[in-house]
Protein backbone atom coordinates (compact mmCIF):
# COMPACT_ATOMS: atom_id res chain seq x y z
CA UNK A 1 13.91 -3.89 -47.03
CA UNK A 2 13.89 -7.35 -45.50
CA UNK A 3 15.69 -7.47 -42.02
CA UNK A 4 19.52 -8.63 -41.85
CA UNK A 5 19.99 -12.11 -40.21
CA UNK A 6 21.07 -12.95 -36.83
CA UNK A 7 24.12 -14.55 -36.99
CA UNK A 8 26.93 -15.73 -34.41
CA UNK A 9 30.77 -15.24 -35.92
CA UNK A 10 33.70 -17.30 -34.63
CA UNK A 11 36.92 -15.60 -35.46
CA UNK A 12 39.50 -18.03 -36.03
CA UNK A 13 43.12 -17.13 -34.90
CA UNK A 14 45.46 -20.50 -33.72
CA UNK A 15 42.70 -22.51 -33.02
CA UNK A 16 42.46 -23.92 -36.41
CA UNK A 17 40.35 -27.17 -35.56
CA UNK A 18 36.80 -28.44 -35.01
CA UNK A 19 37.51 -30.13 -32.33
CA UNK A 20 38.16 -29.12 -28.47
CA UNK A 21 37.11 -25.14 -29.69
CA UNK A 22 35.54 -23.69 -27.20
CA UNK A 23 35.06 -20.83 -29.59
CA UNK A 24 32.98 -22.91 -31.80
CA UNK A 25 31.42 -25.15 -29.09
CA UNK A 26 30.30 -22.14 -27.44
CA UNK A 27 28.62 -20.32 -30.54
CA UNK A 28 26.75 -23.44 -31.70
CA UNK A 29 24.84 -23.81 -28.04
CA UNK A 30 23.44 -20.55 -28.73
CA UNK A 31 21.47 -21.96 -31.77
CA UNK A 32 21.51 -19.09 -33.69
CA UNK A 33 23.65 -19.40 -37.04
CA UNK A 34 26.97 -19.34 -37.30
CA UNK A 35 29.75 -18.22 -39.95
CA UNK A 36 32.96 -19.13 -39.24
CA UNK A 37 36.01 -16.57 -40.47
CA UNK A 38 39.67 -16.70 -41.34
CA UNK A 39 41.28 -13.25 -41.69
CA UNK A 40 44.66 -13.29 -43.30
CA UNK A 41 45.46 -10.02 -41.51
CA UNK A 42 47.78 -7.12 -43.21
CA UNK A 43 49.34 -6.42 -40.01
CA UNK A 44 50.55 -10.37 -39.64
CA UNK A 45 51.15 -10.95 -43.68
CA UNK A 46 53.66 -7.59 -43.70
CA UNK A 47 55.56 -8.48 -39.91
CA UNK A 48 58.70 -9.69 -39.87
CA UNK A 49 58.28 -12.71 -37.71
CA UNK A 50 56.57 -14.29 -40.15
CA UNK A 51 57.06 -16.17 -43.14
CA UNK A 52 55.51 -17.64 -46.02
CA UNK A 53 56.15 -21.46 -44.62
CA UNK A 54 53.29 -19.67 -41.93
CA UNK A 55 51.44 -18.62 -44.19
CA UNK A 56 51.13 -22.24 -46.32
CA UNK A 57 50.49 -24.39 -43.29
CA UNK A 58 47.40 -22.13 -42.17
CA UNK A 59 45.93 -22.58 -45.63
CA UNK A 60 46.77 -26.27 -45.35
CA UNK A 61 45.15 -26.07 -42.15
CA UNK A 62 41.96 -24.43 -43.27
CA UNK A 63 41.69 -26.44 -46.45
CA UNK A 64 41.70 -29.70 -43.99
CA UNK A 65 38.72 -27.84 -41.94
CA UNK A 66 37.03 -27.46 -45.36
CA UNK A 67 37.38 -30.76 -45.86
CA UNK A 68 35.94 -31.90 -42.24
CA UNK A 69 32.49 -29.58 -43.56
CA UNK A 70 31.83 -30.49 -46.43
CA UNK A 71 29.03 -32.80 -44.67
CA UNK A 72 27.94 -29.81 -43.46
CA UNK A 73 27.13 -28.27 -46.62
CA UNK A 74 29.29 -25.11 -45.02
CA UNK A 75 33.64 -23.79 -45.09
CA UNK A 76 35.43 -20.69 -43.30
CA UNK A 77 34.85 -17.78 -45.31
CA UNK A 78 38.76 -16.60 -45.28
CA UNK A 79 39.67 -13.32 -46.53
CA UNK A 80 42.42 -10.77 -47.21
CA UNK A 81 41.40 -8.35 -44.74
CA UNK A 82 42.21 -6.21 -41.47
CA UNK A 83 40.02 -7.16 -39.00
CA UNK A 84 37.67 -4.36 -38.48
CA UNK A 85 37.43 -3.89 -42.35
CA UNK A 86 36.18 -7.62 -42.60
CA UNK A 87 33.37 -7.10 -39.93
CA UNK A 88 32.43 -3.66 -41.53
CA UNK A 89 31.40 -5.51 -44.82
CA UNK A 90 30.02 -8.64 -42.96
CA UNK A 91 27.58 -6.00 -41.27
CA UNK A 92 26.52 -5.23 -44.77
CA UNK A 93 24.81 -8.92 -45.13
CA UNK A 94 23.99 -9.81 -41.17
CA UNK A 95 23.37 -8.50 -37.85
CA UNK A 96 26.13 -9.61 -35.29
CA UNK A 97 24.85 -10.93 -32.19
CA UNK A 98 28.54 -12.51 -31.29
CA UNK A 99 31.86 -12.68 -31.99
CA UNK A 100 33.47 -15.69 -30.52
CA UNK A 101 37.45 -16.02 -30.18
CA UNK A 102 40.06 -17.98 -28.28
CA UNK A 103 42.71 -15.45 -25.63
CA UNK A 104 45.44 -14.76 -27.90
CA UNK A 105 48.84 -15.08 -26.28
CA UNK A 106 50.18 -13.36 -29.46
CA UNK A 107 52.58 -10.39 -30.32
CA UNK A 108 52.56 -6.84 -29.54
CA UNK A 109 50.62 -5.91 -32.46
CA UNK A 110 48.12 -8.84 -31.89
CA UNK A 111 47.49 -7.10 -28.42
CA UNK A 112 47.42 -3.82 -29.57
CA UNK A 113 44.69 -5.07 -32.46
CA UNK A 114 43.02 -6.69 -29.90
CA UNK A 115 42.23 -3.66 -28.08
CA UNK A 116 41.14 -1.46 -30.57
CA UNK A 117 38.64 -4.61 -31.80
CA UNK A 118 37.07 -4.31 -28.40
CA UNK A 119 36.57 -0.70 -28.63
CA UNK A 120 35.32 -1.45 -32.40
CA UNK A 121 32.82 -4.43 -30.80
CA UNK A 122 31.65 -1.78 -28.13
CA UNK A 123 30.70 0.81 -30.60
CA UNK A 124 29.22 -1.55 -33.06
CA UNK A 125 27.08 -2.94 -30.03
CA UNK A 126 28.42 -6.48 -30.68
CA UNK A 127 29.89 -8.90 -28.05
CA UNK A 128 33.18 -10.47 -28.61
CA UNK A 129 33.37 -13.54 -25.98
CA UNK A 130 37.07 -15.00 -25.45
CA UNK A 131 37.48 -18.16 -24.61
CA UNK A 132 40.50 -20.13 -22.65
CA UNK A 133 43.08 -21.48 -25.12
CA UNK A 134 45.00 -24.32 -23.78
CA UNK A 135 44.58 -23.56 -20.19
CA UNK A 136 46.38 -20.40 -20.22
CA UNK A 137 44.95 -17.66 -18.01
CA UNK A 138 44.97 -13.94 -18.85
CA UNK A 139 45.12 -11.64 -15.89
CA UNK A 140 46.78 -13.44 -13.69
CA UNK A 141 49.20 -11.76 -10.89
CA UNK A 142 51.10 -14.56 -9.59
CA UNK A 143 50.84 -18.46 -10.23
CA UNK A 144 50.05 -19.86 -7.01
CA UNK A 145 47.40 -22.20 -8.20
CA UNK A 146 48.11 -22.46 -12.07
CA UNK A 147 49.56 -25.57 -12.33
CA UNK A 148 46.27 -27.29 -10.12
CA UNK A 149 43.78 -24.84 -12.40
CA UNK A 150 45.81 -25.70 -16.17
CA UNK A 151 45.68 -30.01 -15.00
CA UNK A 152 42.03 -29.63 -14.07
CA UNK A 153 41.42 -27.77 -16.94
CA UNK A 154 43.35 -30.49 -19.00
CA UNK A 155 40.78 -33.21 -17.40
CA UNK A 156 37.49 -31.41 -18.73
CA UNK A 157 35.54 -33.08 -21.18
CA UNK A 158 37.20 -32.75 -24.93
CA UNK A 159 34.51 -30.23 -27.04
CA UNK A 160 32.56 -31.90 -29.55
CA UNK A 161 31.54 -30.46 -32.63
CA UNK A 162 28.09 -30.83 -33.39
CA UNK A 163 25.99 -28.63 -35.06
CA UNK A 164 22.80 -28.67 -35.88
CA UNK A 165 20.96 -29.09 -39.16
CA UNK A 166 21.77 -26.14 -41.61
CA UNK A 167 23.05 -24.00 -38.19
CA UNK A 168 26.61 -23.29 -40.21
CA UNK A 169 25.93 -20.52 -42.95
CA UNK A 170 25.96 -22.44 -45.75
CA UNK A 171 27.74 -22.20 -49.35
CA UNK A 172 25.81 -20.62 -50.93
CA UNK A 173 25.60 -17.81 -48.74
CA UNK A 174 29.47 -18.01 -48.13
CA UNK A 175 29.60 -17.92 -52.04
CA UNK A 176 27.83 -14.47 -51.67
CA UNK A 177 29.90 -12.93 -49.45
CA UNK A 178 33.21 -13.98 -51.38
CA UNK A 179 32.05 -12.06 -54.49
CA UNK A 180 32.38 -8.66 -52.11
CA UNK A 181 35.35 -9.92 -50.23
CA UNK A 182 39.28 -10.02 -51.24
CA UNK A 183 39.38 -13.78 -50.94
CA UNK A 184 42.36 -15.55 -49.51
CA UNK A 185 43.79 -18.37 -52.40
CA UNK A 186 44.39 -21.12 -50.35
CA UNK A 187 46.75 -23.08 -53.04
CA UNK A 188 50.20 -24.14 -51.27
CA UNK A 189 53.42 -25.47 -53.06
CA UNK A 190 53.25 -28.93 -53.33
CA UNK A 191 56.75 -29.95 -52.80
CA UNK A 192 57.71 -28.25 -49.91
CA UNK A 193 60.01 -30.02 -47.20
CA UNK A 194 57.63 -28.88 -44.45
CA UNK A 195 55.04 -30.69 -42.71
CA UNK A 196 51.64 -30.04 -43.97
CA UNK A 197 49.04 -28.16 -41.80
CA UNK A 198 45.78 -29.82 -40.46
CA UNK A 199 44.28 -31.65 -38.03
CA UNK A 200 44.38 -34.96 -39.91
CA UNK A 201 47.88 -34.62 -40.39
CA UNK A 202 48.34 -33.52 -36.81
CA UNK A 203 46.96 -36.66 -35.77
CA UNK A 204 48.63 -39.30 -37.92
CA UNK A 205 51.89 -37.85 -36.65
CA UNK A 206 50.45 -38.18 -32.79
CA UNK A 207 49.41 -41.22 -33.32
CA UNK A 208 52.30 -42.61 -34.68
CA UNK A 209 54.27 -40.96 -31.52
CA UNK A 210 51.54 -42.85 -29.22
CA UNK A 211 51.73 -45.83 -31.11
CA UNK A 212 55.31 -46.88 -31.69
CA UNK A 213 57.64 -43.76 -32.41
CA UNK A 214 57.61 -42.65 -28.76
CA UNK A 215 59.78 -46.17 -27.46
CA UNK A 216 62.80 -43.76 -28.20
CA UNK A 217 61.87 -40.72 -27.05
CA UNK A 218 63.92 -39.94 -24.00
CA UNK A 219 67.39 -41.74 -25.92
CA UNK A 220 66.81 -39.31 -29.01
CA UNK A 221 65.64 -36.32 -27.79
CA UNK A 222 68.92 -34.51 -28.01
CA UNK A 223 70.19 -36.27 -31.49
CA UNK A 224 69.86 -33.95 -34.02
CA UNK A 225 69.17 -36.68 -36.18
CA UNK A 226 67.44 -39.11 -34.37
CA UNK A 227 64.82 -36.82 -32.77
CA UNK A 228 63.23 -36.32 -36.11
CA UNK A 229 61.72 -39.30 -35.78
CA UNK A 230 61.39 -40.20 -32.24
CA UNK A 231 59.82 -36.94 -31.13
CA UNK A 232 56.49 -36.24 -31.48
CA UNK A 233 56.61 -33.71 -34.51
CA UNK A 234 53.17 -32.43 -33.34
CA UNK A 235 54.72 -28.76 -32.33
CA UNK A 236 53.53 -26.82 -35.64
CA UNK A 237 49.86 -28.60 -34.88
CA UNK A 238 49.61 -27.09 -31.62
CA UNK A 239 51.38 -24.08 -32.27
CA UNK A 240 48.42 -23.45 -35.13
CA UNK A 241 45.85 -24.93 -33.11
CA UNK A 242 45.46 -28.12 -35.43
CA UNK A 243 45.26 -29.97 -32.29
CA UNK A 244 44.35 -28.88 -28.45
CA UNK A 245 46.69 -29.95 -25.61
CA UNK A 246 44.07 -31.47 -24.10
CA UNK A 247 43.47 -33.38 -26.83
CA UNK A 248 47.28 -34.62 -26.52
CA UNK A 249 47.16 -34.71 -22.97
CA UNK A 250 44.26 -36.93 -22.57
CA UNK A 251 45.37 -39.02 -25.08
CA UNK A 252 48.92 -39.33 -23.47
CA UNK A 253 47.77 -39.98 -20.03
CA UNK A 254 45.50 -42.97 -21.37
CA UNK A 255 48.44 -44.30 -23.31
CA UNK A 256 50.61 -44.13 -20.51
CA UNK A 257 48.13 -46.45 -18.38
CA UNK A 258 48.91 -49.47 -20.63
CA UNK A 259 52.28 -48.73 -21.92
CA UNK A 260 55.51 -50.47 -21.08
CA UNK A 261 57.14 -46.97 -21.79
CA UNK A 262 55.67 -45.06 -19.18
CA UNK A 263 58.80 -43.05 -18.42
CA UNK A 264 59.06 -41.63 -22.83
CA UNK A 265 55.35 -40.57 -22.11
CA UNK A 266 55.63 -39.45 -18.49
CA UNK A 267 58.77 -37.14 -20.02
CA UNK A 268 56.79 -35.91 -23.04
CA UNK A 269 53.44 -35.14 -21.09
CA UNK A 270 55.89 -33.22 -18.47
CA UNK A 271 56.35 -31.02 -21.67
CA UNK A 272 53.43 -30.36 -22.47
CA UNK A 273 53.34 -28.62 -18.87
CA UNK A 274 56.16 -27.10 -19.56
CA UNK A 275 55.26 -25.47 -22.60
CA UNK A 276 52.54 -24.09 -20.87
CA UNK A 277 54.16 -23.06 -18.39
CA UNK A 278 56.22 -20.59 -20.46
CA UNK A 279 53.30 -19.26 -22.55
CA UNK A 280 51.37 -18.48 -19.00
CA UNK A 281 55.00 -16.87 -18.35
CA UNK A 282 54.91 -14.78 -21.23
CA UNK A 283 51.45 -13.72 -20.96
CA UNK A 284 52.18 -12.26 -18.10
CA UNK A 285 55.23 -10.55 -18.93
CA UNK A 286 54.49 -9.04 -21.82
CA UNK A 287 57.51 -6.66 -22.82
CA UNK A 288 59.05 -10.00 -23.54
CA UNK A 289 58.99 -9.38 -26.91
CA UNK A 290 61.39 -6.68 -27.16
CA UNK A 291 63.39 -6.67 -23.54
CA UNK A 292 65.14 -8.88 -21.42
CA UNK A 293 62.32 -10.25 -18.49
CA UNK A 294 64.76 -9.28 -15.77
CA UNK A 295 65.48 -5.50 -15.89
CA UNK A 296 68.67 -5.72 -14.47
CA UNK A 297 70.03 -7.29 -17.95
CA UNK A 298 68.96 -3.89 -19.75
CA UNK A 299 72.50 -2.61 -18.88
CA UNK A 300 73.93 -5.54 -20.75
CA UNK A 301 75.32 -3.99 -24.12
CA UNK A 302 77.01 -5.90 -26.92
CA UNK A 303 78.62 -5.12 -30.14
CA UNK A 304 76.39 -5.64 -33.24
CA UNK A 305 78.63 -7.30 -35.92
CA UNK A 306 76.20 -7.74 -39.06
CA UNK A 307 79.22 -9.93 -40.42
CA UNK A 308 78.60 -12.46 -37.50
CA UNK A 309 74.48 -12.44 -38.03
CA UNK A 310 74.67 -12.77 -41.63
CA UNK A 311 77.25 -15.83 -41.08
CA UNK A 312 74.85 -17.17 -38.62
CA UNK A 313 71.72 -16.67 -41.00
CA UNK A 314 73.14 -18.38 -43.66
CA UNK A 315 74.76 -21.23 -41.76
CA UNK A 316 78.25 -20.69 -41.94
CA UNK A 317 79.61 -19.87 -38.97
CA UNK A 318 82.39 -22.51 -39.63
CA UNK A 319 81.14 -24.46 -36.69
CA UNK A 320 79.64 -27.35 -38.30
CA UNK A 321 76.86 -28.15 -35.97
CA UNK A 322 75.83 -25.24 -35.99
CA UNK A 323 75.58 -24.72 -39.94
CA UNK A 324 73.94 -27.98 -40.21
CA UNK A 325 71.31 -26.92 -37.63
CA UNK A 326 70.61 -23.76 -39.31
CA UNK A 327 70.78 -24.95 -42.65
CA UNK A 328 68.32 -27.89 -41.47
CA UNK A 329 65.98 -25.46 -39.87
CA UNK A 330 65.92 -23.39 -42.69
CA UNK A 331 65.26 -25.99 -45.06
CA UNK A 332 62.57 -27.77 -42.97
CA UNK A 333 61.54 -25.50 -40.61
CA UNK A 334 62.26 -28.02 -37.72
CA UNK A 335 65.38 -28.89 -35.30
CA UNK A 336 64.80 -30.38 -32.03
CA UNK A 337 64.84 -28.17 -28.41
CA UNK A 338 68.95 -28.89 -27.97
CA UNK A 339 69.98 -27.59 -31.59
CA UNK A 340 67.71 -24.81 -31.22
CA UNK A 341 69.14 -23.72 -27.64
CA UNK A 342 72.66 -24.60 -29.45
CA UNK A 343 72.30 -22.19 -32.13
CA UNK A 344 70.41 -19.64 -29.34
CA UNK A 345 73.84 -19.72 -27.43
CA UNK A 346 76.26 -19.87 -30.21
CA UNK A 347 74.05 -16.58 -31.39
CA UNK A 348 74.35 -14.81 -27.88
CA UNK A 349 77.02 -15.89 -26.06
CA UNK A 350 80.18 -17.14 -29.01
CA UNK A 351 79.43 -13.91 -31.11
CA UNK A 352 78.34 -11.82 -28.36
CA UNK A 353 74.93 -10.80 -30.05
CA UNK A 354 71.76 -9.27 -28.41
CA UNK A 355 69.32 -12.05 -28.59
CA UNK A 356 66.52 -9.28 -30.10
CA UNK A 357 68.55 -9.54 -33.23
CA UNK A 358 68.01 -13.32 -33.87
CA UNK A 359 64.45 -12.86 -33.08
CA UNK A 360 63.15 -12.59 -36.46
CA UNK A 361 65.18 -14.57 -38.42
CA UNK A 362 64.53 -17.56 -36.08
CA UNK A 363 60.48 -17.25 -35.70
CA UNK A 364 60.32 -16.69 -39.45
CA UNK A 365 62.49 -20.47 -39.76
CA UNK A 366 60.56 -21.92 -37.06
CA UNK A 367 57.12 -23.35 -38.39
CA UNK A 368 55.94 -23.99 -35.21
CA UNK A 369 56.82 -20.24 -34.10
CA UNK A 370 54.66 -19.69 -30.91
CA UNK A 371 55.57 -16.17 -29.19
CA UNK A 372 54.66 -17.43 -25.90
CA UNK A 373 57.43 -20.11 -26.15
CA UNK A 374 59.87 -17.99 -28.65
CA UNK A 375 61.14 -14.92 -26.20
CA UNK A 376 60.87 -16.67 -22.87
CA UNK A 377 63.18 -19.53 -24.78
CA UNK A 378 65.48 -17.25 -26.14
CA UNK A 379 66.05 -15.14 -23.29
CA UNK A 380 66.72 -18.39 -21.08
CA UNK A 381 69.19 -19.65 -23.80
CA UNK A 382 70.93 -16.05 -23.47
CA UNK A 383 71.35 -16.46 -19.86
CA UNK A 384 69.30 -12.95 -19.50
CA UNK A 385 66.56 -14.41 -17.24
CA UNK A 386 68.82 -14.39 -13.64
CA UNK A 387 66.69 -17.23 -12.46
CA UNK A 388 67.74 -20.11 -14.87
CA UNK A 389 70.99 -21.68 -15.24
CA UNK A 390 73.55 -19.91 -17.53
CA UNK A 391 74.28 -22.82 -20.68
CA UNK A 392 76.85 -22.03 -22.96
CA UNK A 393 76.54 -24.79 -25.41
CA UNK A 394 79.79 -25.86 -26.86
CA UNK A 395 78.83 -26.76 -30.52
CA UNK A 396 82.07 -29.57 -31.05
CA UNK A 397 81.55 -31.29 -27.35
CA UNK A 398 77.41 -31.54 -28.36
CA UNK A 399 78.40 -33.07 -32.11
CA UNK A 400 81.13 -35.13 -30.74
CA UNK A 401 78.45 -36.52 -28.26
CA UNK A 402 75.13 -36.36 -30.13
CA UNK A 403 76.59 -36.96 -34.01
CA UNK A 404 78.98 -39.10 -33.20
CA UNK A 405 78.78 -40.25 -36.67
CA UNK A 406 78.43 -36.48 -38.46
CA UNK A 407 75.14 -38.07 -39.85
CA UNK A 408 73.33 -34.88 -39.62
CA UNK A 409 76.39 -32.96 -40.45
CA UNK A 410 76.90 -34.69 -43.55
CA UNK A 411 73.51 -34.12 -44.58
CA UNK A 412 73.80 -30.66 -44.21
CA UNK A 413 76.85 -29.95 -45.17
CA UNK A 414 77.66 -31.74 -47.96
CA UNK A 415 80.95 -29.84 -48.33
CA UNK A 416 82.28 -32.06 -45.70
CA UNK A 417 80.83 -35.51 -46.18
CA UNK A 418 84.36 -36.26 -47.99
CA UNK A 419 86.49 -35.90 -44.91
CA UNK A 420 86.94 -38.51 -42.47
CA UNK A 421 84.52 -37.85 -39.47
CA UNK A 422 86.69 -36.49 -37.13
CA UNK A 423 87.59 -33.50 -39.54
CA UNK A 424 84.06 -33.64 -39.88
CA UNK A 425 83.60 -32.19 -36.53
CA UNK A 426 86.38 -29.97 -36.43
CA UNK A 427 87.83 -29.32 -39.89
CA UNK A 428 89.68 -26.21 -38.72
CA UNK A 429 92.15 -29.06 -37.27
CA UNK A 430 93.30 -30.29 -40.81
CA UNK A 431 96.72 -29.45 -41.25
CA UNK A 432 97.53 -28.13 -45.43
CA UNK A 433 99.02 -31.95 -46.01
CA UNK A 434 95.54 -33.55 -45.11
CA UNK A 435 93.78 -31.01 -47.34
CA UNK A 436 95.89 -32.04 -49.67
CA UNK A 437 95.01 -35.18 -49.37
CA UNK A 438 91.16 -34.83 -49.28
CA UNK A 439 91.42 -32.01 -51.86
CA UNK A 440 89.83 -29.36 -49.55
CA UNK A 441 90.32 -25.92 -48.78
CA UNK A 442 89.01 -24.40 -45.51
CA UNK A 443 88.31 -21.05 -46.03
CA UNK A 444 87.21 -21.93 -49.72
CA UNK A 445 84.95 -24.96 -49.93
CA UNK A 446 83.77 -24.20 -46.07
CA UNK A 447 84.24 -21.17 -43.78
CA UNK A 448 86.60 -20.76 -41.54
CA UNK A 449 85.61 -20.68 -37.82
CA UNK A 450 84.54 -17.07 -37.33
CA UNK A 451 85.80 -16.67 -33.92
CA UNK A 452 87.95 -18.06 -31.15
CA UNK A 453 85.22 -19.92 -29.80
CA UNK A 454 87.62 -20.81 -26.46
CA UNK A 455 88.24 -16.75 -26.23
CA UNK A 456 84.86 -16.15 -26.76
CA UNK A 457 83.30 -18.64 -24.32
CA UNK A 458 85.29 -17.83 -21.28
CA UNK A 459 84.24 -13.69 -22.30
CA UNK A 460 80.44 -14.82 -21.88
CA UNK A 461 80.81 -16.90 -19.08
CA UNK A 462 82.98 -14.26 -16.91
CA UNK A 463 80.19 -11.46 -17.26
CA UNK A 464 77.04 -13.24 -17.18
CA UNK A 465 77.96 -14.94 -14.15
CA UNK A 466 79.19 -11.76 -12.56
CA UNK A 467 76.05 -10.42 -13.34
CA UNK A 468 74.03 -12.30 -11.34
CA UNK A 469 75.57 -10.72 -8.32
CA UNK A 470 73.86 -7.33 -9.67
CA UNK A 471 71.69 -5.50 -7.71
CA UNK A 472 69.04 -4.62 -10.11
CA UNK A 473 69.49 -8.63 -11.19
CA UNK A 474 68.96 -9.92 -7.99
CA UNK A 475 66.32 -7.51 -7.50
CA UNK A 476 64.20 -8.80 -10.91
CA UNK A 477 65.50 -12.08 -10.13
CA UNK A 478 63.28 -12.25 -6.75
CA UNK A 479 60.60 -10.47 -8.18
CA UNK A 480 60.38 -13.02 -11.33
CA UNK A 481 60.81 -15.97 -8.79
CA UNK A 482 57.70 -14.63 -6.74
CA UNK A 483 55.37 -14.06 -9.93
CA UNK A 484 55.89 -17.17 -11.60
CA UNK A 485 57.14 -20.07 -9.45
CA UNK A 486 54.12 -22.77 -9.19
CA UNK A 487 55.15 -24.70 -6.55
CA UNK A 488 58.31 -26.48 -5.07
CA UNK A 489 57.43 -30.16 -7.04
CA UNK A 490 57.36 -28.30 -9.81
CA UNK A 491 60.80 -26.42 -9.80
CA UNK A 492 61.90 -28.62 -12.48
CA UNK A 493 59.66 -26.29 -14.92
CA UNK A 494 62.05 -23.21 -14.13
CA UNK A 495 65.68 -25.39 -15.24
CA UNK A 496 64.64 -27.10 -18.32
């Protein structure tokens, strides 16, 4: 019986790109062969944060890597699989030197599957290497150089791809393996309303940002509207690893050098820091997922109205700005930072709803759902944090101001576009002779506000505020600030 192969496996997780992996930069300096694996995990297809719209844009994704081998003569081999079950019948064909990987900031389950793959590595006598992702650190106990280590680790040299001749297992042998393996279908609907996943795609929408879109950046950013097209758009593509932040980083600082808009790419660099900043934050504080960072806010109950959630879910809440966001998000899997915060707030603070219970619904809408950015951002919207400011976003003050001209609205909620734009905003005002008039029933052809929003407000306000004078808050609050604050020029990072 002839001897199994050598071979060198990188496991792809949300690093779904050729170039800038340091997974797949560091298995092809070995020399040895190299296979490189999708696993479309049970444990991830069957949770409820995710969603199909996930699902699609990895298989978008991994078709465009397909695409970028076929000079190669090689693709991923991507399966149906759990993880240890895919290795088990890869050992059936090769010998496993290595397993190469990126740190997974991820979910609980992701960690717990992590750990048991180590113990399954250990046993099998196989090394599992994990490399950096995006400059965030695991193991860290407080952040008093992090922000010099992430920017020096932003200013490395980018990772080429560049394997040598007939190192990538090749299709043939890939073709092998797939007639043992549950293989993945990687077809995706083709009219969709979300944006497609891949590298290629990643970059035409950065460098249309860099190139012209990005002129607007700082006016828009808070139009619902607006922002769809003067942000950058490239969140899902870094969220799935289409694209590093270095890669973005590098490219924005050069940009910025010859721009005459240094201040729209000054302010969306500072973000890329800043989303780092909060997935280092949740790395390190990982009961985020299911409890409030700051202990002192576990004594915090609220009433759980599943007649409120669903009206929230479904977009309509009979606060217009908010249905249209939802209903937008839902539709497209995109609203920009202020909507989301908007509806984050609405959720916690106007119906008085534990933030865990908009969890799922929201990271399963979101297509470029990253845990490390999704709890630390919801907690902050719900005020739970006791280090960031407490913003209770009134949803007719931010339309009146940021849809001045219910152009989102209207788009959204077509059952309004009829009325005149200030019943737009607030069509609870209409008295029964101007429904008359515009032949519109609130209550019938849109919902009627499902709270006293002025009642409610004041309710949130009064305890969350009082609650920062707690104890246990003050307590967690001190012990948060000492764990995670970078350094005083950087305070900005903690009251976005």
């Amino acid at each position: 019986m002839a001897e199994k192969e050598h071979i060198n496996v990188v496991w792809l997780k949300r690093d779904l790109r050729l170039i800038d992996s340091e997974a797949i930069a560091n298995a092809l300096k070995t020399g040895k062969r190299v296979l490189l694996l999708y696993v479309f995990e049970h444990i991830l297809l069957n949770d409820d944060h995710y969603n199909e719209r996930h699902f699609n844009f990895i298989k978008e994704s991994i078709q465009d890597v397909n695409n970028q081998l076929i000079p190669f003569n090689s693709k991923i081999l991507t399966v149906t699989s759990d993880i240890t079950s895919a290795f088990n019948q890869l050992q059936e064909f090769y010998k496993i030197d290595t397993i190469y990987s990126h740190f997974e900031t991820g979910l609980l389950i992701t960690y717990t599957r992590d750990k048991e793959f180590k113990r399954y590595c250990r046993n099998n006598f196989i090394q599992w290497i994990e490399n950096k992702n995006n400059g965030i650190e695991r193991g860290l106990t407080n952040r008093a150089d992090w922000f010099e280590n992430w920017e020096a680790y932003m200013s490395k040299n980018i990772e080429v791809f560049q394997p040598k001749e007939n190192q990538l297992l090749a299709l043939e042998a890939i073709e092998t393996l797939e007639n043992v393996f549950n293989i993945t279908d990687l077809v995706t609907p083709k009219d969709a309303r979300f944006q497609k996943g891949g590298s290629t795609t990643g970059w035409k929408y950065a460098d249309s940002f860099f190139n012209n879109r990005h002129k607007d950046y700082m006016f828009n950013i808070s139009k619902p509207e607006a922002s769809r097209s003067s942000c950058s758009r490239i969140s899902p593509y870094i969220a799935w690893g289409n694209i590093s932040i270095r890669q973005v980083f590098q490219k924005g600082q050069a940009i910025k050098v010859a721009s005459k808009d240094k201040k729209h790419i000054g302010a969306f660099l500072s973000r890329l820091r800043w989303q780092a900043h909060f997935i280092q934050k949740f790395e390190m504080e990982h009961t985020m997922e299911e409890a409030s960072v700051n202990r002192g806010y576990h004594k915090l109950k609220k009433s759980i109205s599943q007649d409120y959630q669903q009206a929230w879910f479904e977009g309509k809440t009979g606060f217009p700005l908010v249905d249209a966001s939802m209903r937008c998000l839902i539709e497209t899997g995109y609203v920009n930072f202020r909507m989301r915060a908007m509806l984050a707030s609405f959720f916690t603070h106007i119906l008085w709803q534990p933030w865990q219970a908009a969890t799922k619904h929201l990271s399963q809408q979101f297509l470029d759902f990253e845990p490390g950015i999704h709890f630390p951002q919801l907690q902050m919207a719900a005020g739970e944090t006791g280090i960031n400011n407490i913003r209770i976003y009134n949803p007719t003050t931010n339309s009146l101001k940021h849809d001045p001209d219910a152009v989102f609205i209207k788009k959204w909620v077509p059952e309004l576009a009829k009325l005149d734009t200030p019943f737009i905003h607030e069509p609870y005002l209409m008295t029964e002779m101007e429904e008359t008039f515009y032949s519109f029933k609130l209550g019938e052809d849109y919902p009627s506000p499902i709270v006293d929003i002025i009642e409610n407000r004041k309710r949130a306000s009064d305890i969350l505020w009082n609650m920062r004078n707690d104890t246990d808050v003050l307590r967690e609050s001190f012990r948060i600030l000492k764990r995670h604050t970078i350094s005083e020029r950087n305070r900005l990072l903690r009251n976005e």
